[in-house]
N, C-alpha and C. Protein backbone atom coordinates (compact mmCIF):
# COMPACT_ATOMS: atom_id res chain seq x y z
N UNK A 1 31.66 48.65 104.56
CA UNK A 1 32.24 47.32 104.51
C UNK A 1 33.60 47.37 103.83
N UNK A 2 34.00 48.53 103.22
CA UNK A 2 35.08 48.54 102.19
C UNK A 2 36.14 48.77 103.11
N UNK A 3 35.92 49.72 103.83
CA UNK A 3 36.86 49.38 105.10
C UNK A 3 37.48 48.62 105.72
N UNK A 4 36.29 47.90 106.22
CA UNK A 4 36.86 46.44 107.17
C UNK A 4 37.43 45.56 106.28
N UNK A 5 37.22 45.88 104.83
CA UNK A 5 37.55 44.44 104.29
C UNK A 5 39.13 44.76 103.89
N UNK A 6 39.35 46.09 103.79
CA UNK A 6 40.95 46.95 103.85
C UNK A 6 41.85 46.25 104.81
N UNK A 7 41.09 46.90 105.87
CA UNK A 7 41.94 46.19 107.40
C UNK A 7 41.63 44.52 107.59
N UNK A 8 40.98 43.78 107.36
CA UNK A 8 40.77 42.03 107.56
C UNK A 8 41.74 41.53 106.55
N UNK A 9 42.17 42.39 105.52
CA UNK A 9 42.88 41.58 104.05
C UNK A 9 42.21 40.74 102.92
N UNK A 10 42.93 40.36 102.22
CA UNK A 10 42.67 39.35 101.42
C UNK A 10 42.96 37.81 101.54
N UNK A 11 43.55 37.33 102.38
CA UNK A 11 44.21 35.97 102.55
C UNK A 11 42.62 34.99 102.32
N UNK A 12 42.79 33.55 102.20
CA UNK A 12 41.28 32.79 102.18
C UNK A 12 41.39 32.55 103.59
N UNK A 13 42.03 32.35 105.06
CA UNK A 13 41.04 32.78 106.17
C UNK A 13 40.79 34.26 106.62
N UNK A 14 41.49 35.30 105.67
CA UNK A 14 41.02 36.54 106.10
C UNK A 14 39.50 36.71 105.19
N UNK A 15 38.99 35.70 104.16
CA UNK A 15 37.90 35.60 103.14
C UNK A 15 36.74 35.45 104.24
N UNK A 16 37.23 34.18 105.51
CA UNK A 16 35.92 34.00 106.12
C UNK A 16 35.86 34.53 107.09
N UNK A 17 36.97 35.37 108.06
CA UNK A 17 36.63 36.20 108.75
C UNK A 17 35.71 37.50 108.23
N UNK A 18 35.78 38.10 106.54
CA UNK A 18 35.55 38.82 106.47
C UNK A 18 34.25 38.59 106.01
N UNK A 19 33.42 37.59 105.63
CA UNK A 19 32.43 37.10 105.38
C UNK A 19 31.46 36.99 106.77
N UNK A 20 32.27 36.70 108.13
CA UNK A 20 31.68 36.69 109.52
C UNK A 20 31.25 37.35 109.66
N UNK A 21 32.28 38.61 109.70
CA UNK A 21 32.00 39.92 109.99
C UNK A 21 30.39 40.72 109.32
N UNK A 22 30.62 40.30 108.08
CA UNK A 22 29.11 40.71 107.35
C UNK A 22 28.14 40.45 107.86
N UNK A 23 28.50 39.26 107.99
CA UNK A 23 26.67 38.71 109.24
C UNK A 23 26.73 39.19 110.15
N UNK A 24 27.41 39.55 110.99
CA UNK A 24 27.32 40.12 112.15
C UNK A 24 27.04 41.39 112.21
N UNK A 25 27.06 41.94 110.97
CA UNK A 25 26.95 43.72 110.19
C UNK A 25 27.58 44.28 110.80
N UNK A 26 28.90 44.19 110.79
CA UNK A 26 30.13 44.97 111.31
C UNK A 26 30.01 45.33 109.39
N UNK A 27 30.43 46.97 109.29
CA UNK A 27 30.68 47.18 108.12
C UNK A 27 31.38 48.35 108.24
N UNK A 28 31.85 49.33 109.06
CA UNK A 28 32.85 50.16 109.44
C UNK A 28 33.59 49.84 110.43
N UNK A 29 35.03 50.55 110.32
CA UNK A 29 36.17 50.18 111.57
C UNK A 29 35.98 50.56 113.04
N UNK A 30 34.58 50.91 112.80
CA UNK A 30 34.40 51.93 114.31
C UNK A 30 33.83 50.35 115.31
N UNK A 31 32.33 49.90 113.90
CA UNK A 31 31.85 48.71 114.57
C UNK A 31 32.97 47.39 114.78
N UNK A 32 34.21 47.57 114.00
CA UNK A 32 35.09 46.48 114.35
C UNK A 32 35.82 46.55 115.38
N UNK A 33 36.20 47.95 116.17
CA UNK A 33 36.51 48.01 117.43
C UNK A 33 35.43 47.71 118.35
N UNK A 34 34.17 48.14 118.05
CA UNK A 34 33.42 48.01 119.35
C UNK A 34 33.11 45.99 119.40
N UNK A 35 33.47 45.60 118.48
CA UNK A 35 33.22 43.89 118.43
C UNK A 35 34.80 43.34 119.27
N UNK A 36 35.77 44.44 118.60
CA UNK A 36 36.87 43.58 119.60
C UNK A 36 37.04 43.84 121.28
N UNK A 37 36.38 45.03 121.63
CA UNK A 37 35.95 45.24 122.85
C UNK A 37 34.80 44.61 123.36
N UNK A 38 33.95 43.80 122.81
CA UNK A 38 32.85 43.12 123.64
C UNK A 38 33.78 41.73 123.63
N UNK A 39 34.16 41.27 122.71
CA UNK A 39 35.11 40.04 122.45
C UNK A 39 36.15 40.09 123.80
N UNK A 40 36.50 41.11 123.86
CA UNK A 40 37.90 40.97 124.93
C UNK A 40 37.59 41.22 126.05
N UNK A 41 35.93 42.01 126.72
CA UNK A 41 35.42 42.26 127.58
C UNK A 41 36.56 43.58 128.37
N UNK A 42 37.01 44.45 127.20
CA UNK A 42 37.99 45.60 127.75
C UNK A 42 36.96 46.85 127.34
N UNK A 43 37.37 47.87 128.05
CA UNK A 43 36.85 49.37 127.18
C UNK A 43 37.78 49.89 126.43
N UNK A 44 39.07 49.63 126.59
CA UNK A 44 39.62 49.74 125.71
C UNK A 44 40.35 49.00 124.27
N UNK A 45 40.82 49.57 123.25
CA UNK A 45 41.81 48.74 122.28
C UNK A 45 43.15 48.05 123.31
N UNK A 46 43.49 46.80 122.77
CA UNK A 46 44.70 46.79 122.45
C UNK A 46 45.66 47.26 121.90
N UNK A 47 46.86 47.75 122.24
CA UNK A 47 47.43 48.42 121.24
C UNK A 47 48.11 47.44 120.33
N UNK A 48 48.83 46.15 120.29
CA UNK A 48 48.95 45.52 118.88
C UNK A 48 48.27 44.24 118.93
N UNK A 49 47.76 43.69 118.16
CA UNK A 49 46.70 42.93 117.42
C UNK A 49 47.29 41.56 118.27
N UNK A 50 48.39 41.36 118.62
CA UNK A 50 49.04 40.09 118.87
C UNK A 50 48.58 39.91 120.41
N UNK A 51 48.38 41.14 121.18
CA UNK A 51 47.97 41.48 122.92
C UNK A 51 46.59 40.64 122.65
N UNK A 52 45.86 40.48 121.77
CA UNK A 52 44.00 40.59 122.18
C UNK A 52 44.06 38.69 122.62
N UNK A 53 43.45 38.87 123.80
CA UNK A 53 43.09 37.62 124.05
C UNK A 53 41.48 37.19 124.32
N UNK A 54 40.85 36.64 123.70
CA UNK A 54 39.61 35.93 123.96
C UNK A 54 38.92 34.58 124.75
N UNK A 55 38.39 34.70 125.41
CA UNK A 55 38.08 34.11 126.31
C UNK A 55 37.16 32.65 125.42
N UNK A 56 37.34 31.81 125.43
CA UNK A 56 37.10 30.88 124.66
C UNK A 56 35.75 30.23 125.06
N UNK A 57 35.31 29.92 126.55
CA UNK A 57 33.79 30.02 127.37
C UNK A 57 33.37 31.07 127.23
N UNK A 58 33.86 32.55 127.08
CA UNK A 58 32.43 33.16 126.92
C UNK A 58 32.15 34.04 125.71
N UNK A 59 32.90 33.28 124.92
CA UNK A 59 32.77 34.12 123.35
C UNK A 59 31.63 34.19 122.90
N UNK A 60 30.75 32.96 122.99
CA UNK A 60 29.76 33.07 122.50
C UNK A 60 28.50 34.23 122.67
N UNK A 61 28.54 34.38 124.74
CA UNK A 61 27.55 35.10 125.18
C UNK A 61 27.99 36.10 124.50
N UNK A 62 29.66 36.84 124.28
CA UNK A 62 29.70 38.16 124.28
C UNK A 62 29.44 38.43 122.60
N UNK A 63 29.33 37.29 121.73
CA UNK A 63 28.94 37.46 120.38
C UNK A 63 27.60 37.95 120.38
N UNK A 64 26.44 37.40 121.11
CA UNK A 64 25.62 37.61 121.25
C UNK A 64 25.27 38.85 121.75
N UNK A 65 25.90 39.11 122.99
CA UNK A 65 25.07 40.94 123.72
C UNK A 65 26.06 41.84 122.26
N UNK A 66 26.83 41.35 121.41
CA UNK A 66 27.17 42.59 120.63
C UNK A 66 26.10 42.73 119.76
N UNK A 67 26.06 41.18 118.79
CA UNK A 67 24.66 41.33 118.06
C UNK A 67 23.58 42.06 118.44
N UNK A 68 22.96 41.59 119.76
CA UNK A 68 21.89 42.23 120.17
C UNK A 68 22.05 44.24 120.30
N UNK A 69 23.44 44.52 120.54
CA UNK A 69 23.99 45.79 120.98
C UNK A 69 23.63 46.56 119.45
N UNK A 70 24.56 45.71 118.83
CA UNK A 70 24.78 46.31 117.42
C UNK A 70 23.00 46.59 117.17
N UNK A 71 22.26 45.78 116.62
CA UNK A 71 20.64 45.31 115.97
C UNK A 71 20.35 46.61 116.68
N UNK A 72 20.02 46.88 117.97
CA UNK A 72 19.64 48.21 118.57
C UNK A 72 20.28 49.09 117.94
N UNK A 73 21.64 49.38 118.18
CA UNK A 73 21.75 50.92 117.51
C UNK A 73 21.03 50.67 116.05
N UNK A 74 21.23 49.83 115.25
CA UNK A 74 20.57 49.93 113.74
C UNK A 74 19.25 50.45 113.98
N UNK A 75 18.88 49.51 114.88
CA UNK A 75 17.43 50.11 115.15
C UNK A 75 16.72 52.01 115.27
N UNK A 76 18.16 51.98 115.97
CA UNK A 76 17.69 53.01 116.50
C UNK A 76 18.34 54.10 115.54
N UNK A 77 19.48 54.06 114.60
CA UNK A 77 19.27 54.61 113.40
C UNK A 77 18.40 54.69 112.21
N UNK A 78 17.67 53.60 111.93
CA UNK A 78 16.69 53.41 110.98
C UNK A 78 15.32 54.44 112.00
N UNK A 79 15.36 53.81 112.88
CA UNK A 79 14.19 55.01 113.90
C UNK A 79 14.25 56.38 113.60
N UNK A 80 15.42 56.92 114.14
CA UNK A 80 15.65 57.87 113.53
C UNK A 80 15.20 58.51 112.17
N UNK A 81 15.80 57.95 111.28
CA UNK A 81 15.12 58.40 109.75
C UNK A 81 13.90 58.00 109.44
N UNK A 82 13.08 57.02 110.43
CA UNK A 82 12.08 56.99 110.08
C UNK A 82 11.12 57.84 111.25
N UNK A 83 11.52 58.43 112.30
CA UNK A 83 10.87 58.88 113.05
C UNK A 83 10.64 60.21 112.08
N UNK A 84 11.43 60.93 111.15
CA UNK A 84 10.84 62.04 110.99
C UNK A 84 9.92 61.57 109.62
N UNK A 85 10.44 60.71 108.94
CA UNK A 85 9.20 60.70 107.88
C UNK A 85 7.67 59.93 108.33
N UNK A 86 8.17 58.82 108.96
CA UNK A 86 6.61 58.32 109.66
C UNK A 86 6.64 57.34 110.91
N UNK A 87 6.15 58.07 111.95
CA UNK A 87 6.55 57.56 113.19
C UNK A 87 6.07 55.77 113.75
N UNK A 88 5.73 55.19 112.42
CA UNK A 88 4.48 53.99 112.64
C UNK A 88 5.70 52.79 113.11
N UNK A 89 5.21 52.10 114.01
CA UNK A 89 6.27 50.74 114.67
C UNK A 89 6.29 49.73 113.33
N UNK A 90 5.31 49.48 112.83
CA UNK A 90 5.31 48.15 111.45
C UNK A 90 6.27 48.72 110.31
N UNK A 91 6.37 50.08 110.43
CA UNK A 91 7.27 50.64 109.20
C UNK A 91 8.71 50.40 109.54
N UNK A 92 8.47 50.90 110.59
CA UNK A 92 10.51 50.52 111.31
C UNK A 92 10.69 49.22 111.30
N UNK A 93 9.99 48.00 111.51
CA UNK A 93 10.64 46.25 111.93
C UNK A 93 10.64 46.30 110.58
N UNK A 94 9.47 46.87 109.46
CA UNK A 94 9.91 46.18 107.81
C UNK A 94 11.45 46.78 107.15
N UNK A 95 11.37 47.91 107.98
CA UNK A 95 12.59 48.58 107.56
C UNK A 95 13.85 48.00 107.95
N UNK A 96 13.93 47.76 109.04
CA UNK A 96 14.94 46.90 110.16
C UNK A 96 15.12 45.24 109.34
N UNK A 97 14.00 44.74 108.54
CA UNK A 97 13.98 43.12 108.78
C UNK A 97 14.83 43.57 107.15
N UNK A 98 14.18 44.70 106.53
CA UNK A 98 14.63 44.50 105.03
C UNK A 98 16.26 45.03 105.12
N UNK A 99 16.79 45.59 105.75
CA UNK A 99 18.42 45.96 106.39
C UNK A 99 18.94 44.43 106.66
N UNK A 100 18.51 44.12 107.64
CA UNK A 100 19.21 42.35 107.75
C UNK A 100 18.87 41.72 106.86
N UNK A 101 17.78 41.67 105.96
CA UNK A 101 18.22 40.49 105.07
C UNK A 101 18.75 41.09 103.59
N UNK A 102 18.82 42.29 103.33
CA UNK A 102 20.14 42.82 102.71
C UNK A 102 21.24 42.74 102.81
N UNK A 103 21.81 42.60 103.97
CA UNK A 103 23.00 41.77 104.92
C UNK A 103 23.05 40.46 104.47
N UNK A 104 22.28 39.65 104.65
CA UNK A 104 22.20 38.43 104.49
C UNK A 104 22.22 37.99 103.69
N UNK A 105 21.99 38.68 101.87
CA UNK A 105 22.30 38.26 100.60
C UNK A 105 23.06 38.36 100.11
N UNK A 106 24.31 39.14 100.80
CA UNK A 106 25.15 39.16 100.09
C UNK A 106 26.37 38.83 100.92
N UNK A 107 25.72 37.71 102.07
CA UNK A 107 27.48 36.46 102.28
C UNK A 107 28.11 36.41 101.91
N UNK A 108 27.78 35.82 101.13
CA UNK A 108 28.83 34.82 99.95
C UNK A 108 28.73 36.14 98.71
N UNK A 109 30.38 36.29 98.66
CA UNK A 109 30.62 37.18 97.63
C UNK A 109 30.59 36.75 96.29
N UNK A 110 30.52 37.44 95.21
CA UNK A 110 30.00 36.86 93.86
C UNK A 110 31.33 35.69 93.01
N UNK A 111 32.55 36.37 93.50
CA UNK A 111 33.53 35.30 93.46
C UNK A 111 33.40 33.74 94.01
N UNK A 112 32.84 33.71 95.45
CA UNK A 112 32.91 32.41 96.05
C UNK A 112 31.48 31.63 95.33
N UNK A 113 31.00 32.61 94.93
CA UNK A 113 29.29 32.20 94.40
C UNK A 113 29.66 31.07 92.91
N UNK A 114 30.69 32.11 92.26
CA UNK A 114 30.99 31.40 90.75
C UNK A 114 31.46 30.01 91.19
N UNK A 115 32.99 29.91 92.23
CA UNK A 115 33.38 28.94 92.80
C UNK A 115 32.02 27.92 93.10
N UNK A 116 31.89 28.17 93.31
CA UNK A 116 30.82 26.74 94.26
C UNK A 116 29.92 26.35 92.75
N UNK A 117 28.85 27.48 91.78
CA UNK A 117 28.71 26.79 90.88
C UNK A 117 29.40 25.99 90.08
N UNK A 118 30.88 26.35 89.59
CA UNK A 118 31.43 25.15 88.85
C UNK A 118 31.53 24.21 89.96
N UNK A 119 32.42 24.13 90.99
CA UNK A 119 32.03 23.22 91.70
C UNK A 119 30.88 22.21 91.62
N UNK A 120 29.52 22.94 91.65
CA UNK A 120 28.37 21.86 91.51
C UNK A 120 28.75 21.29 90.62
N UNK A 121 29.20 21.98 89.25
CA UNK A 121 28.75 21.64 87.71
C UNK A 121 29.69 20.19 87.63
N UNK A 122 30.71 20.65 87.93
CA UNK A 122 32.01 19.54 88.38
C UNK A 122 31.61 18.20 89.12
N UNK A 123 31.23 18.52 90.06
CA UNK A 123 30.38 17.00 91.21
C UNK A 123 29.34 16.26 90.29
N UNK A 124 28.48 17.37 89.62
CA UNK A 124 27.20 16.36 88.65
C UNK A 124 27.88 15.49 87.64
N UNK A 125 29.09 16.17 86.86
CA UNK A 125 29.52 15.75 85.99
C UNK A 125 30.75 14.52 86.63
N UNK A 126 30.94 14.18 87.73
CA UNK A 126 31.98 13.12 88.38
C UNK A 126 30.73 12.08 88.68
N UNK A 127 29.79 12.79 89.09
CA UNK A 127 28.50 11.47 89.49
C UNK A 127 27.84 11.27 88.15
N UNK A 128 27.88 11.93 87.50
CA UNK A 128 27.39 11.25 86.03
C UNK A 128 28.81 9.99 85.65
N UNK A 129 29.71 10.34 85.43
CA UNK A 129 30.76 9.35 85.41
C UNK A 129 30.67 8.37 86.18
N UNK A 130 30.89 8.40 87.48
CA UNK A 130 30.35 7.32 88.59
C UNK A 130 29.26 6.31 88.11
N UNK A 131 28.22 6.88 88.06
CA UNK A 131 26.83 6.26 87.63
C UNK A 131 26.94 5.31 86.37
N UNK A 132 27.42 6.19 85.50
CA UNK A 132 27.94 5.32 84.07
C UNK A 132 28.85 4.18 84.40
N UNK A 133 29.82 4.25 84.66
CA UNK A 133 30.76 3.16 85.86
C UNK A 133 30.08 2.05 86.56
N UNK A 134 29.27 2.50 87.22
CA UNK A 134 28.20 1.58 87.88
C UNK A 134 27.35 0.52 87.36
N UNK A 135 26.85 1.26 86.03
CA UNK A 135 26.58 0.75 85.02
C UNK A 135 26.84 -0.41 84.29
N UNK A 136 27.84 0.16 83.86
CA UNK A 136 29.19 -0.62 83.05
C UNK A 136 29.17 -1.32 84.16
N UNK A 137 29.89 -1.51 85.01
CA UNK A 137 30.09 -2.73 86.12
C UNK A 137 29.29 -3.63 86.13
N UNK A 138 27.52 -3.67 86.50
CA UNK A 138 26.78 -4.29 86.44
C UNK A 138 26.38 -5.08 85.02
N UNK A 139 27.14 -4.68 83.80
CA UNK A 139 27.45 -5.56 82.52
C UNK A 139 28.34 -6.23 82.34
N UNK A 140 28.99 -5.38 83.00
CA UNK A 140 29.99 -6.68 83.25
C UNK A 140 30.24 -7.73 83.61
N UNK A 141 29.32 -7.74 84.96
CA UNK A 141 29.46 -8.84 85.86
C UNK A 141 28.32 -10.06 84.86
N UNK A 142 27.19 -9.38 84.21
CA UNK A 142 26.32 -10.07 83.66
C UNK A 142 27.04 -11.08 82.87
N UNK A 143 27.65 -10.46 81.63
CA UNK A 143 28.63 -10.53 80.48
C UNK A 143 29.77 -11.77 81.26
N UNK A 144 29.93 -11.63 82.42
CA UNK A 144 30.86 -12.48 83.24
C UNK A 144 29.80 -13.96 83.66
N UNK A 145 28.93 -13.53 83.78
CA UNK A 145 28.34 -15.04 84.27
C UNK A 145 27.43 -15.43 83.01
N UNK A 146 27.14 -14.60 82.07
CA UNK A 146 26.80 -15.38 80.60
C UNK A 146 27.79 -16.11 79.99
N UNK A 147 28.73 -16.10 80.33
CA UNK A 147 30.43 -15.83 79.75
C UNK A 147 30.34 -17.66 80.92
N UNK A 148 30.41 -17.50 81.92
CA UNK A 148 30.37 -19.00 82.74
C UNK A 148 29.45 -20.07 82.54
N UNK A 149 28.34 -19.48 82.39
CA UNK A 149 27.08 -20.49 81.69
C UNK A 149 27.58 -20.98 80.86
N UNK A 150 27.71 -20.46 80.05
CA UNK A 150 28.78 -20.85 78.36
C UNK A 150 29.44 -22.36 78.07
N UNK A 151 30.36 -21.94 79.65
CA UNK A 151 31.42 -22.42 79.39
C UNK A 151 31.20 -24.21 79.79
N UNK A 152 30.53 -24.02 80.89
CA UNK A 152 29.90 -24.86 82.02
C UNK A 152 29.28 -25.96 81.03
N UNK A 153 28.18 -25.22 79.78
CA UNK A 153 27.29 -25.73 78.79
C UNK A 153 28.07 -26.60 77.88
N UNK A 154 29.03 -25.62 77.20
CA UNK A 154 30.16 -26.50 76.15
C UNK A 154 30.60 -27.44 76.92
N UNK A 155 31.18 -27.45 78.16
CA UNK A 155 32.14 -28.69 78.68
C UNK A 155 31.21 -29.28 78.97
N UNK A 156 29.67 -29.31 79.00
CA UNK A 156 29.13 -30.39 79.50
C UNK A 156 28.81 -31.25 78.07
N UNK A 157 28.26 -30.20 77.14
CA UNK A 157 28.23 -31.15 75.69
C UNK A 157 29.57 -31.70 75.23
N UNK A 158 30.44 -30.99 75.23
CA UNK A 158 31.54 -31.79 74.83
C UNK A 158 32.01 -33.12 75.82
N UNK A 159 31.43 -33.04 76.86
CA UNK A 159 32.08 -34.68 78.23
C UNK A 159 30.79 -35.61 78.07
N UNK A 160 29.65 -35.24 76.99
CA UNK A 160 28.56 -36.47 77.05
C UNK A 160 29.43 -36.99 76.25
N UNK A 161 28.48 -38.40 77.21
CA UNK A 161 28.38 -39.97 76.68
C UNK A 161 28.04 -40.12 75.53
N UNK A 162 27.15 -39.48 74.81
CA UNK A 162 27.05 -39.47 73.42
C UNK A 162 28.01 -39.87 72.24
N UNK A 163 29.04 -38.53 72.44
CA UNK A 163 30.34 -38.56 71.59
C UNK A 163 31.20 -39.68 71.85
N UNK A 164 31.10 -40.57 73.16
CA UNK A 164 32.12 -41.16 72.83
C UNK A 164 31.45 -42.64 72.39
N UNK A 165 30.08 -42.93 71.92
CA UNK A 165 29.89 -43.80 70.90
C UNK A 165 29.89 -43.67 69.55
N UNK A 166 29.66 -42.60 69.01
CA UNK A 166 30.20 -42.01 67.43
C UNK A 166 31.95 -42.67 67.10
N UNK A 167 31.74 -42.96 65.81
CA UNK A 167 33.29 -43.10 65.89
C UNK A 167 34.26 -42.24 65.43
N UNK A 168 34.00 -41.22 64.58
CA UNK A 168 34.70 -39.74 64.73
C UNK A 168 34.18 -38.94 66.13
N UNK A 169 34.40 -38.71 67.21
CA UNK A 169 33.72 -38.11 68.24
C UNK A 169 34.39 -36.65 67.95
N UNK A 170 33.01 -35.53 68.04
CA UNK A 170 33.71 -34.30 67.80
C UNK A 170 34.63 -33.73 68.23
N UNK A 171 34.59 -33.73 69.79
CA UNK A 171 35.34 -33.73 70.73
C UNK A 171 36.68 -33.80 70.16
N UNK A 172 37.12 -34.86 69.63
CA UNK A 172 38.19 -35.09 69.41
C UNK A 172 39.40 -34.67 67.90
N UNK A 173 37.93 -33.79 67.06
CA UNK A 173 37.90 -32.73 65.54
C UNK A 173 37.98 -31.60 66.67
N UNK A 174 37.69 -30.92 67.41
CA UNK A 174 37.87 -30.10 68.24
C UNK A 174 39.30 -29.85 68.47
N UNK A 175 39.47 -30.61 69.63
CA UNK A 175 40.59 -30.45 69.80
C UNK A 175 41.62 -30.42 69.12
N UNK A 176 41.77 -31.58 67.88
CA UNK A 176 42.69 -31.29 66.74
C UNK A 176 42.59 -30.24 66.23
N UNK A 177 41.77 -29.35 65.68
CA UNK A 177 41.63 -28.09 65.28
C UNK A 177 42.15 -27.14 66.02
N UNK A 178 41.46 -27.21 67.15
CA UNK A 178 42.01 -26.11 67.95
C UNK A 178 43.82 -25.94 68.19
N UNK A 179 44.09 -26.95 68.28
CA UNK A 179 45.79 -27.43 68.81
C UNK A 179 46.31 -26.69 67.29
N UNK A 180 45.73 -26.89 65.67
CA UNK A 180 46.03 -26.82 64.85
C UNK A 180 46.51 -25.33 64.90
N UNK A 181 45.22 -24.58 65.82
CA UNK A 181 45.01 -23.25 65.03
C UNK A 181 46.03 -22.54 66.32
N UNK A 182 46.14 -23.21 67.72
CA UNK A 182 46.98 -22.37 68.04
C UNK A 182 46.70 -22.15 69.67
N UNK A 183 45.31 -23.12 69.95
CA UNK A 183 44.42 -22.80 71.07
C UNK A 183 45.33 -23.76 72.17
N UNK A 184 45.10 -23.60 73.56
CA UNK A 184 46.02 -24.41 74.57
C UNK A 184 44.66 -25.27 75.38
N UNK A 185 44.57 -25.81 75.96
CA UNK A 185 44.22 -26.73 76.66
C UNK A 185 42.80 -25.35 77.85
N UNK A 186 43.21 -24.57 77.77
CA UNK A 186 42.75 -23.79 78.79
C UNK A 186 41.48 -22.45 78.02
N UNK A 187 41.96 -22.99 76.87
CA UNK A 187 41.33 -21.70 75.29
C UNK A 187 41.80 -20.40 76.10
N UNK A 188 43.01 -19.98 76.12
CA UNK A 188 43.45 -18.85 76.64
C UNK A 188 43.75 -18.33 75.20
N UNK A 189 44.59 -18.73 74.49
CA UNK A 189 45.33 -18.19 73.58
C UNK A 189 45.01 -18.80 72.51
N UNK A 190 44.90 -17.87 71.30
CA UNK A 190 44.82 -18.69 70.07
C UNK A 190 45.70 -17.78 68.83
N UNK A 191 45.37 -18.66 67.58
CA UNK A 191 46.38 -18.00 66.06
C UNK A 191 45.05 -17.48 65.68
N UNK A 192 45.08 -16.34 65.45
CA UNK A 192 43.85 -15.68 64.16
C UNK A 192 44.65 -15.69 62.94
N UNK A 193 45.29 -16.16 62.97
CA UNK A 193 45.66 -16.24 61.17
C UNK A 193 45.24 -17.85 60.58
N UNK A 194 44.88 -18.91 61.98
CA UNK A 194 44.62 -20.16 61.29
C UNK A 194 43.07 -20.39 60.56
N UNK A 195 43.43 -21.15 59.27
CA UNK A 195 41.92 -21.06 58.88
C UNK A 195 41.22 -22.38 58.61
């Protein structure tokens, strides 16, 4: 694999070509020619990289007869080494299944692995924020219509009929006070220094 990953580069789309390639168990330059020859449906190379053209309808089938191409020869190398130590068919598929999913654990390289955990760690910790937010919002809005009840309540005690048979009506110590201390007609604004 140290190979192919020589010739694919380092760039981040040469990261997921070269990550493709793994699954597909291309891991020497020999199997990366024989993939660009099922790809291009030639027997031969191209000679520069810019010539290769792929057929866009039948990429898929020819992804496939390579897979299947490739899986056989493995096969039939693991056969091999296992034909002389023990010729049994259940020993070769465990041997064969434990090759592909050795392949298969190690996708995602230990770099992109770290990436994606902070990543998670990052998303829990934005939806913990969120959530708290959400929170808060829903007190708010409470705090907002306790806040209207309030208000609704005072202007209704302060506009009874009551007060205006008293002959100091509070209502009217209210408002002098308030005007005193600094308050407007609307209780927007007031003096905290009046006492």
């Amino acid at each position: 694999m140290h190979q192919v990953q020589k010739a694919v580069g380092d760039s981040s789309t040469n990261v997921n070509i070269a990550l493709l390639l793994q699954v597909l168990g291309v891991s020497e330059v020999g199997d990366l020619e024989v993939l660009i020859k099922y790809l291009t449906g030639t027997s031969e190379l191209p000679a520069n990289a810019e010539e290769i053209e792929i057929d866009a309808d039948t990429i898929c089938s020819r992804l496939k007869s390579f897979v299947e191409a490739h899986q056989n020869k493995l096969s039939q190398q693991i056969g091999k080494s296992a034909t002389m130590a023990a010729p049994n068919q259940s020993e070769l598929r465990k041997q064969a299944d434990k090759a592909y999913w050795d392949r298969m654990a190690h996708v995602v390289s230990d770099k992109v692995f770290r990436v994606w955990v902070a990543l998670e760690k990052s998303m829990k910790q934005y939806h913990d924020l969120l959530t708290t937010r959400w929170n808060k919002l829903g007190e708010n809005r409470a705090l907002q219509k306790q806040n209207q009840e309030l208000r609704e309540l005072l202007s209704q005690y302060l506009s009874s009929k009551v007060n205006e048979e008293l002959q100091i009506p509070p209502t009217s110590l209210i408002w002098n006070r308030m005007q005193h201390c600094g308050f407007d007609k609307t209780l927007r604004t007031v003096d905290y220094s009046c006492k």
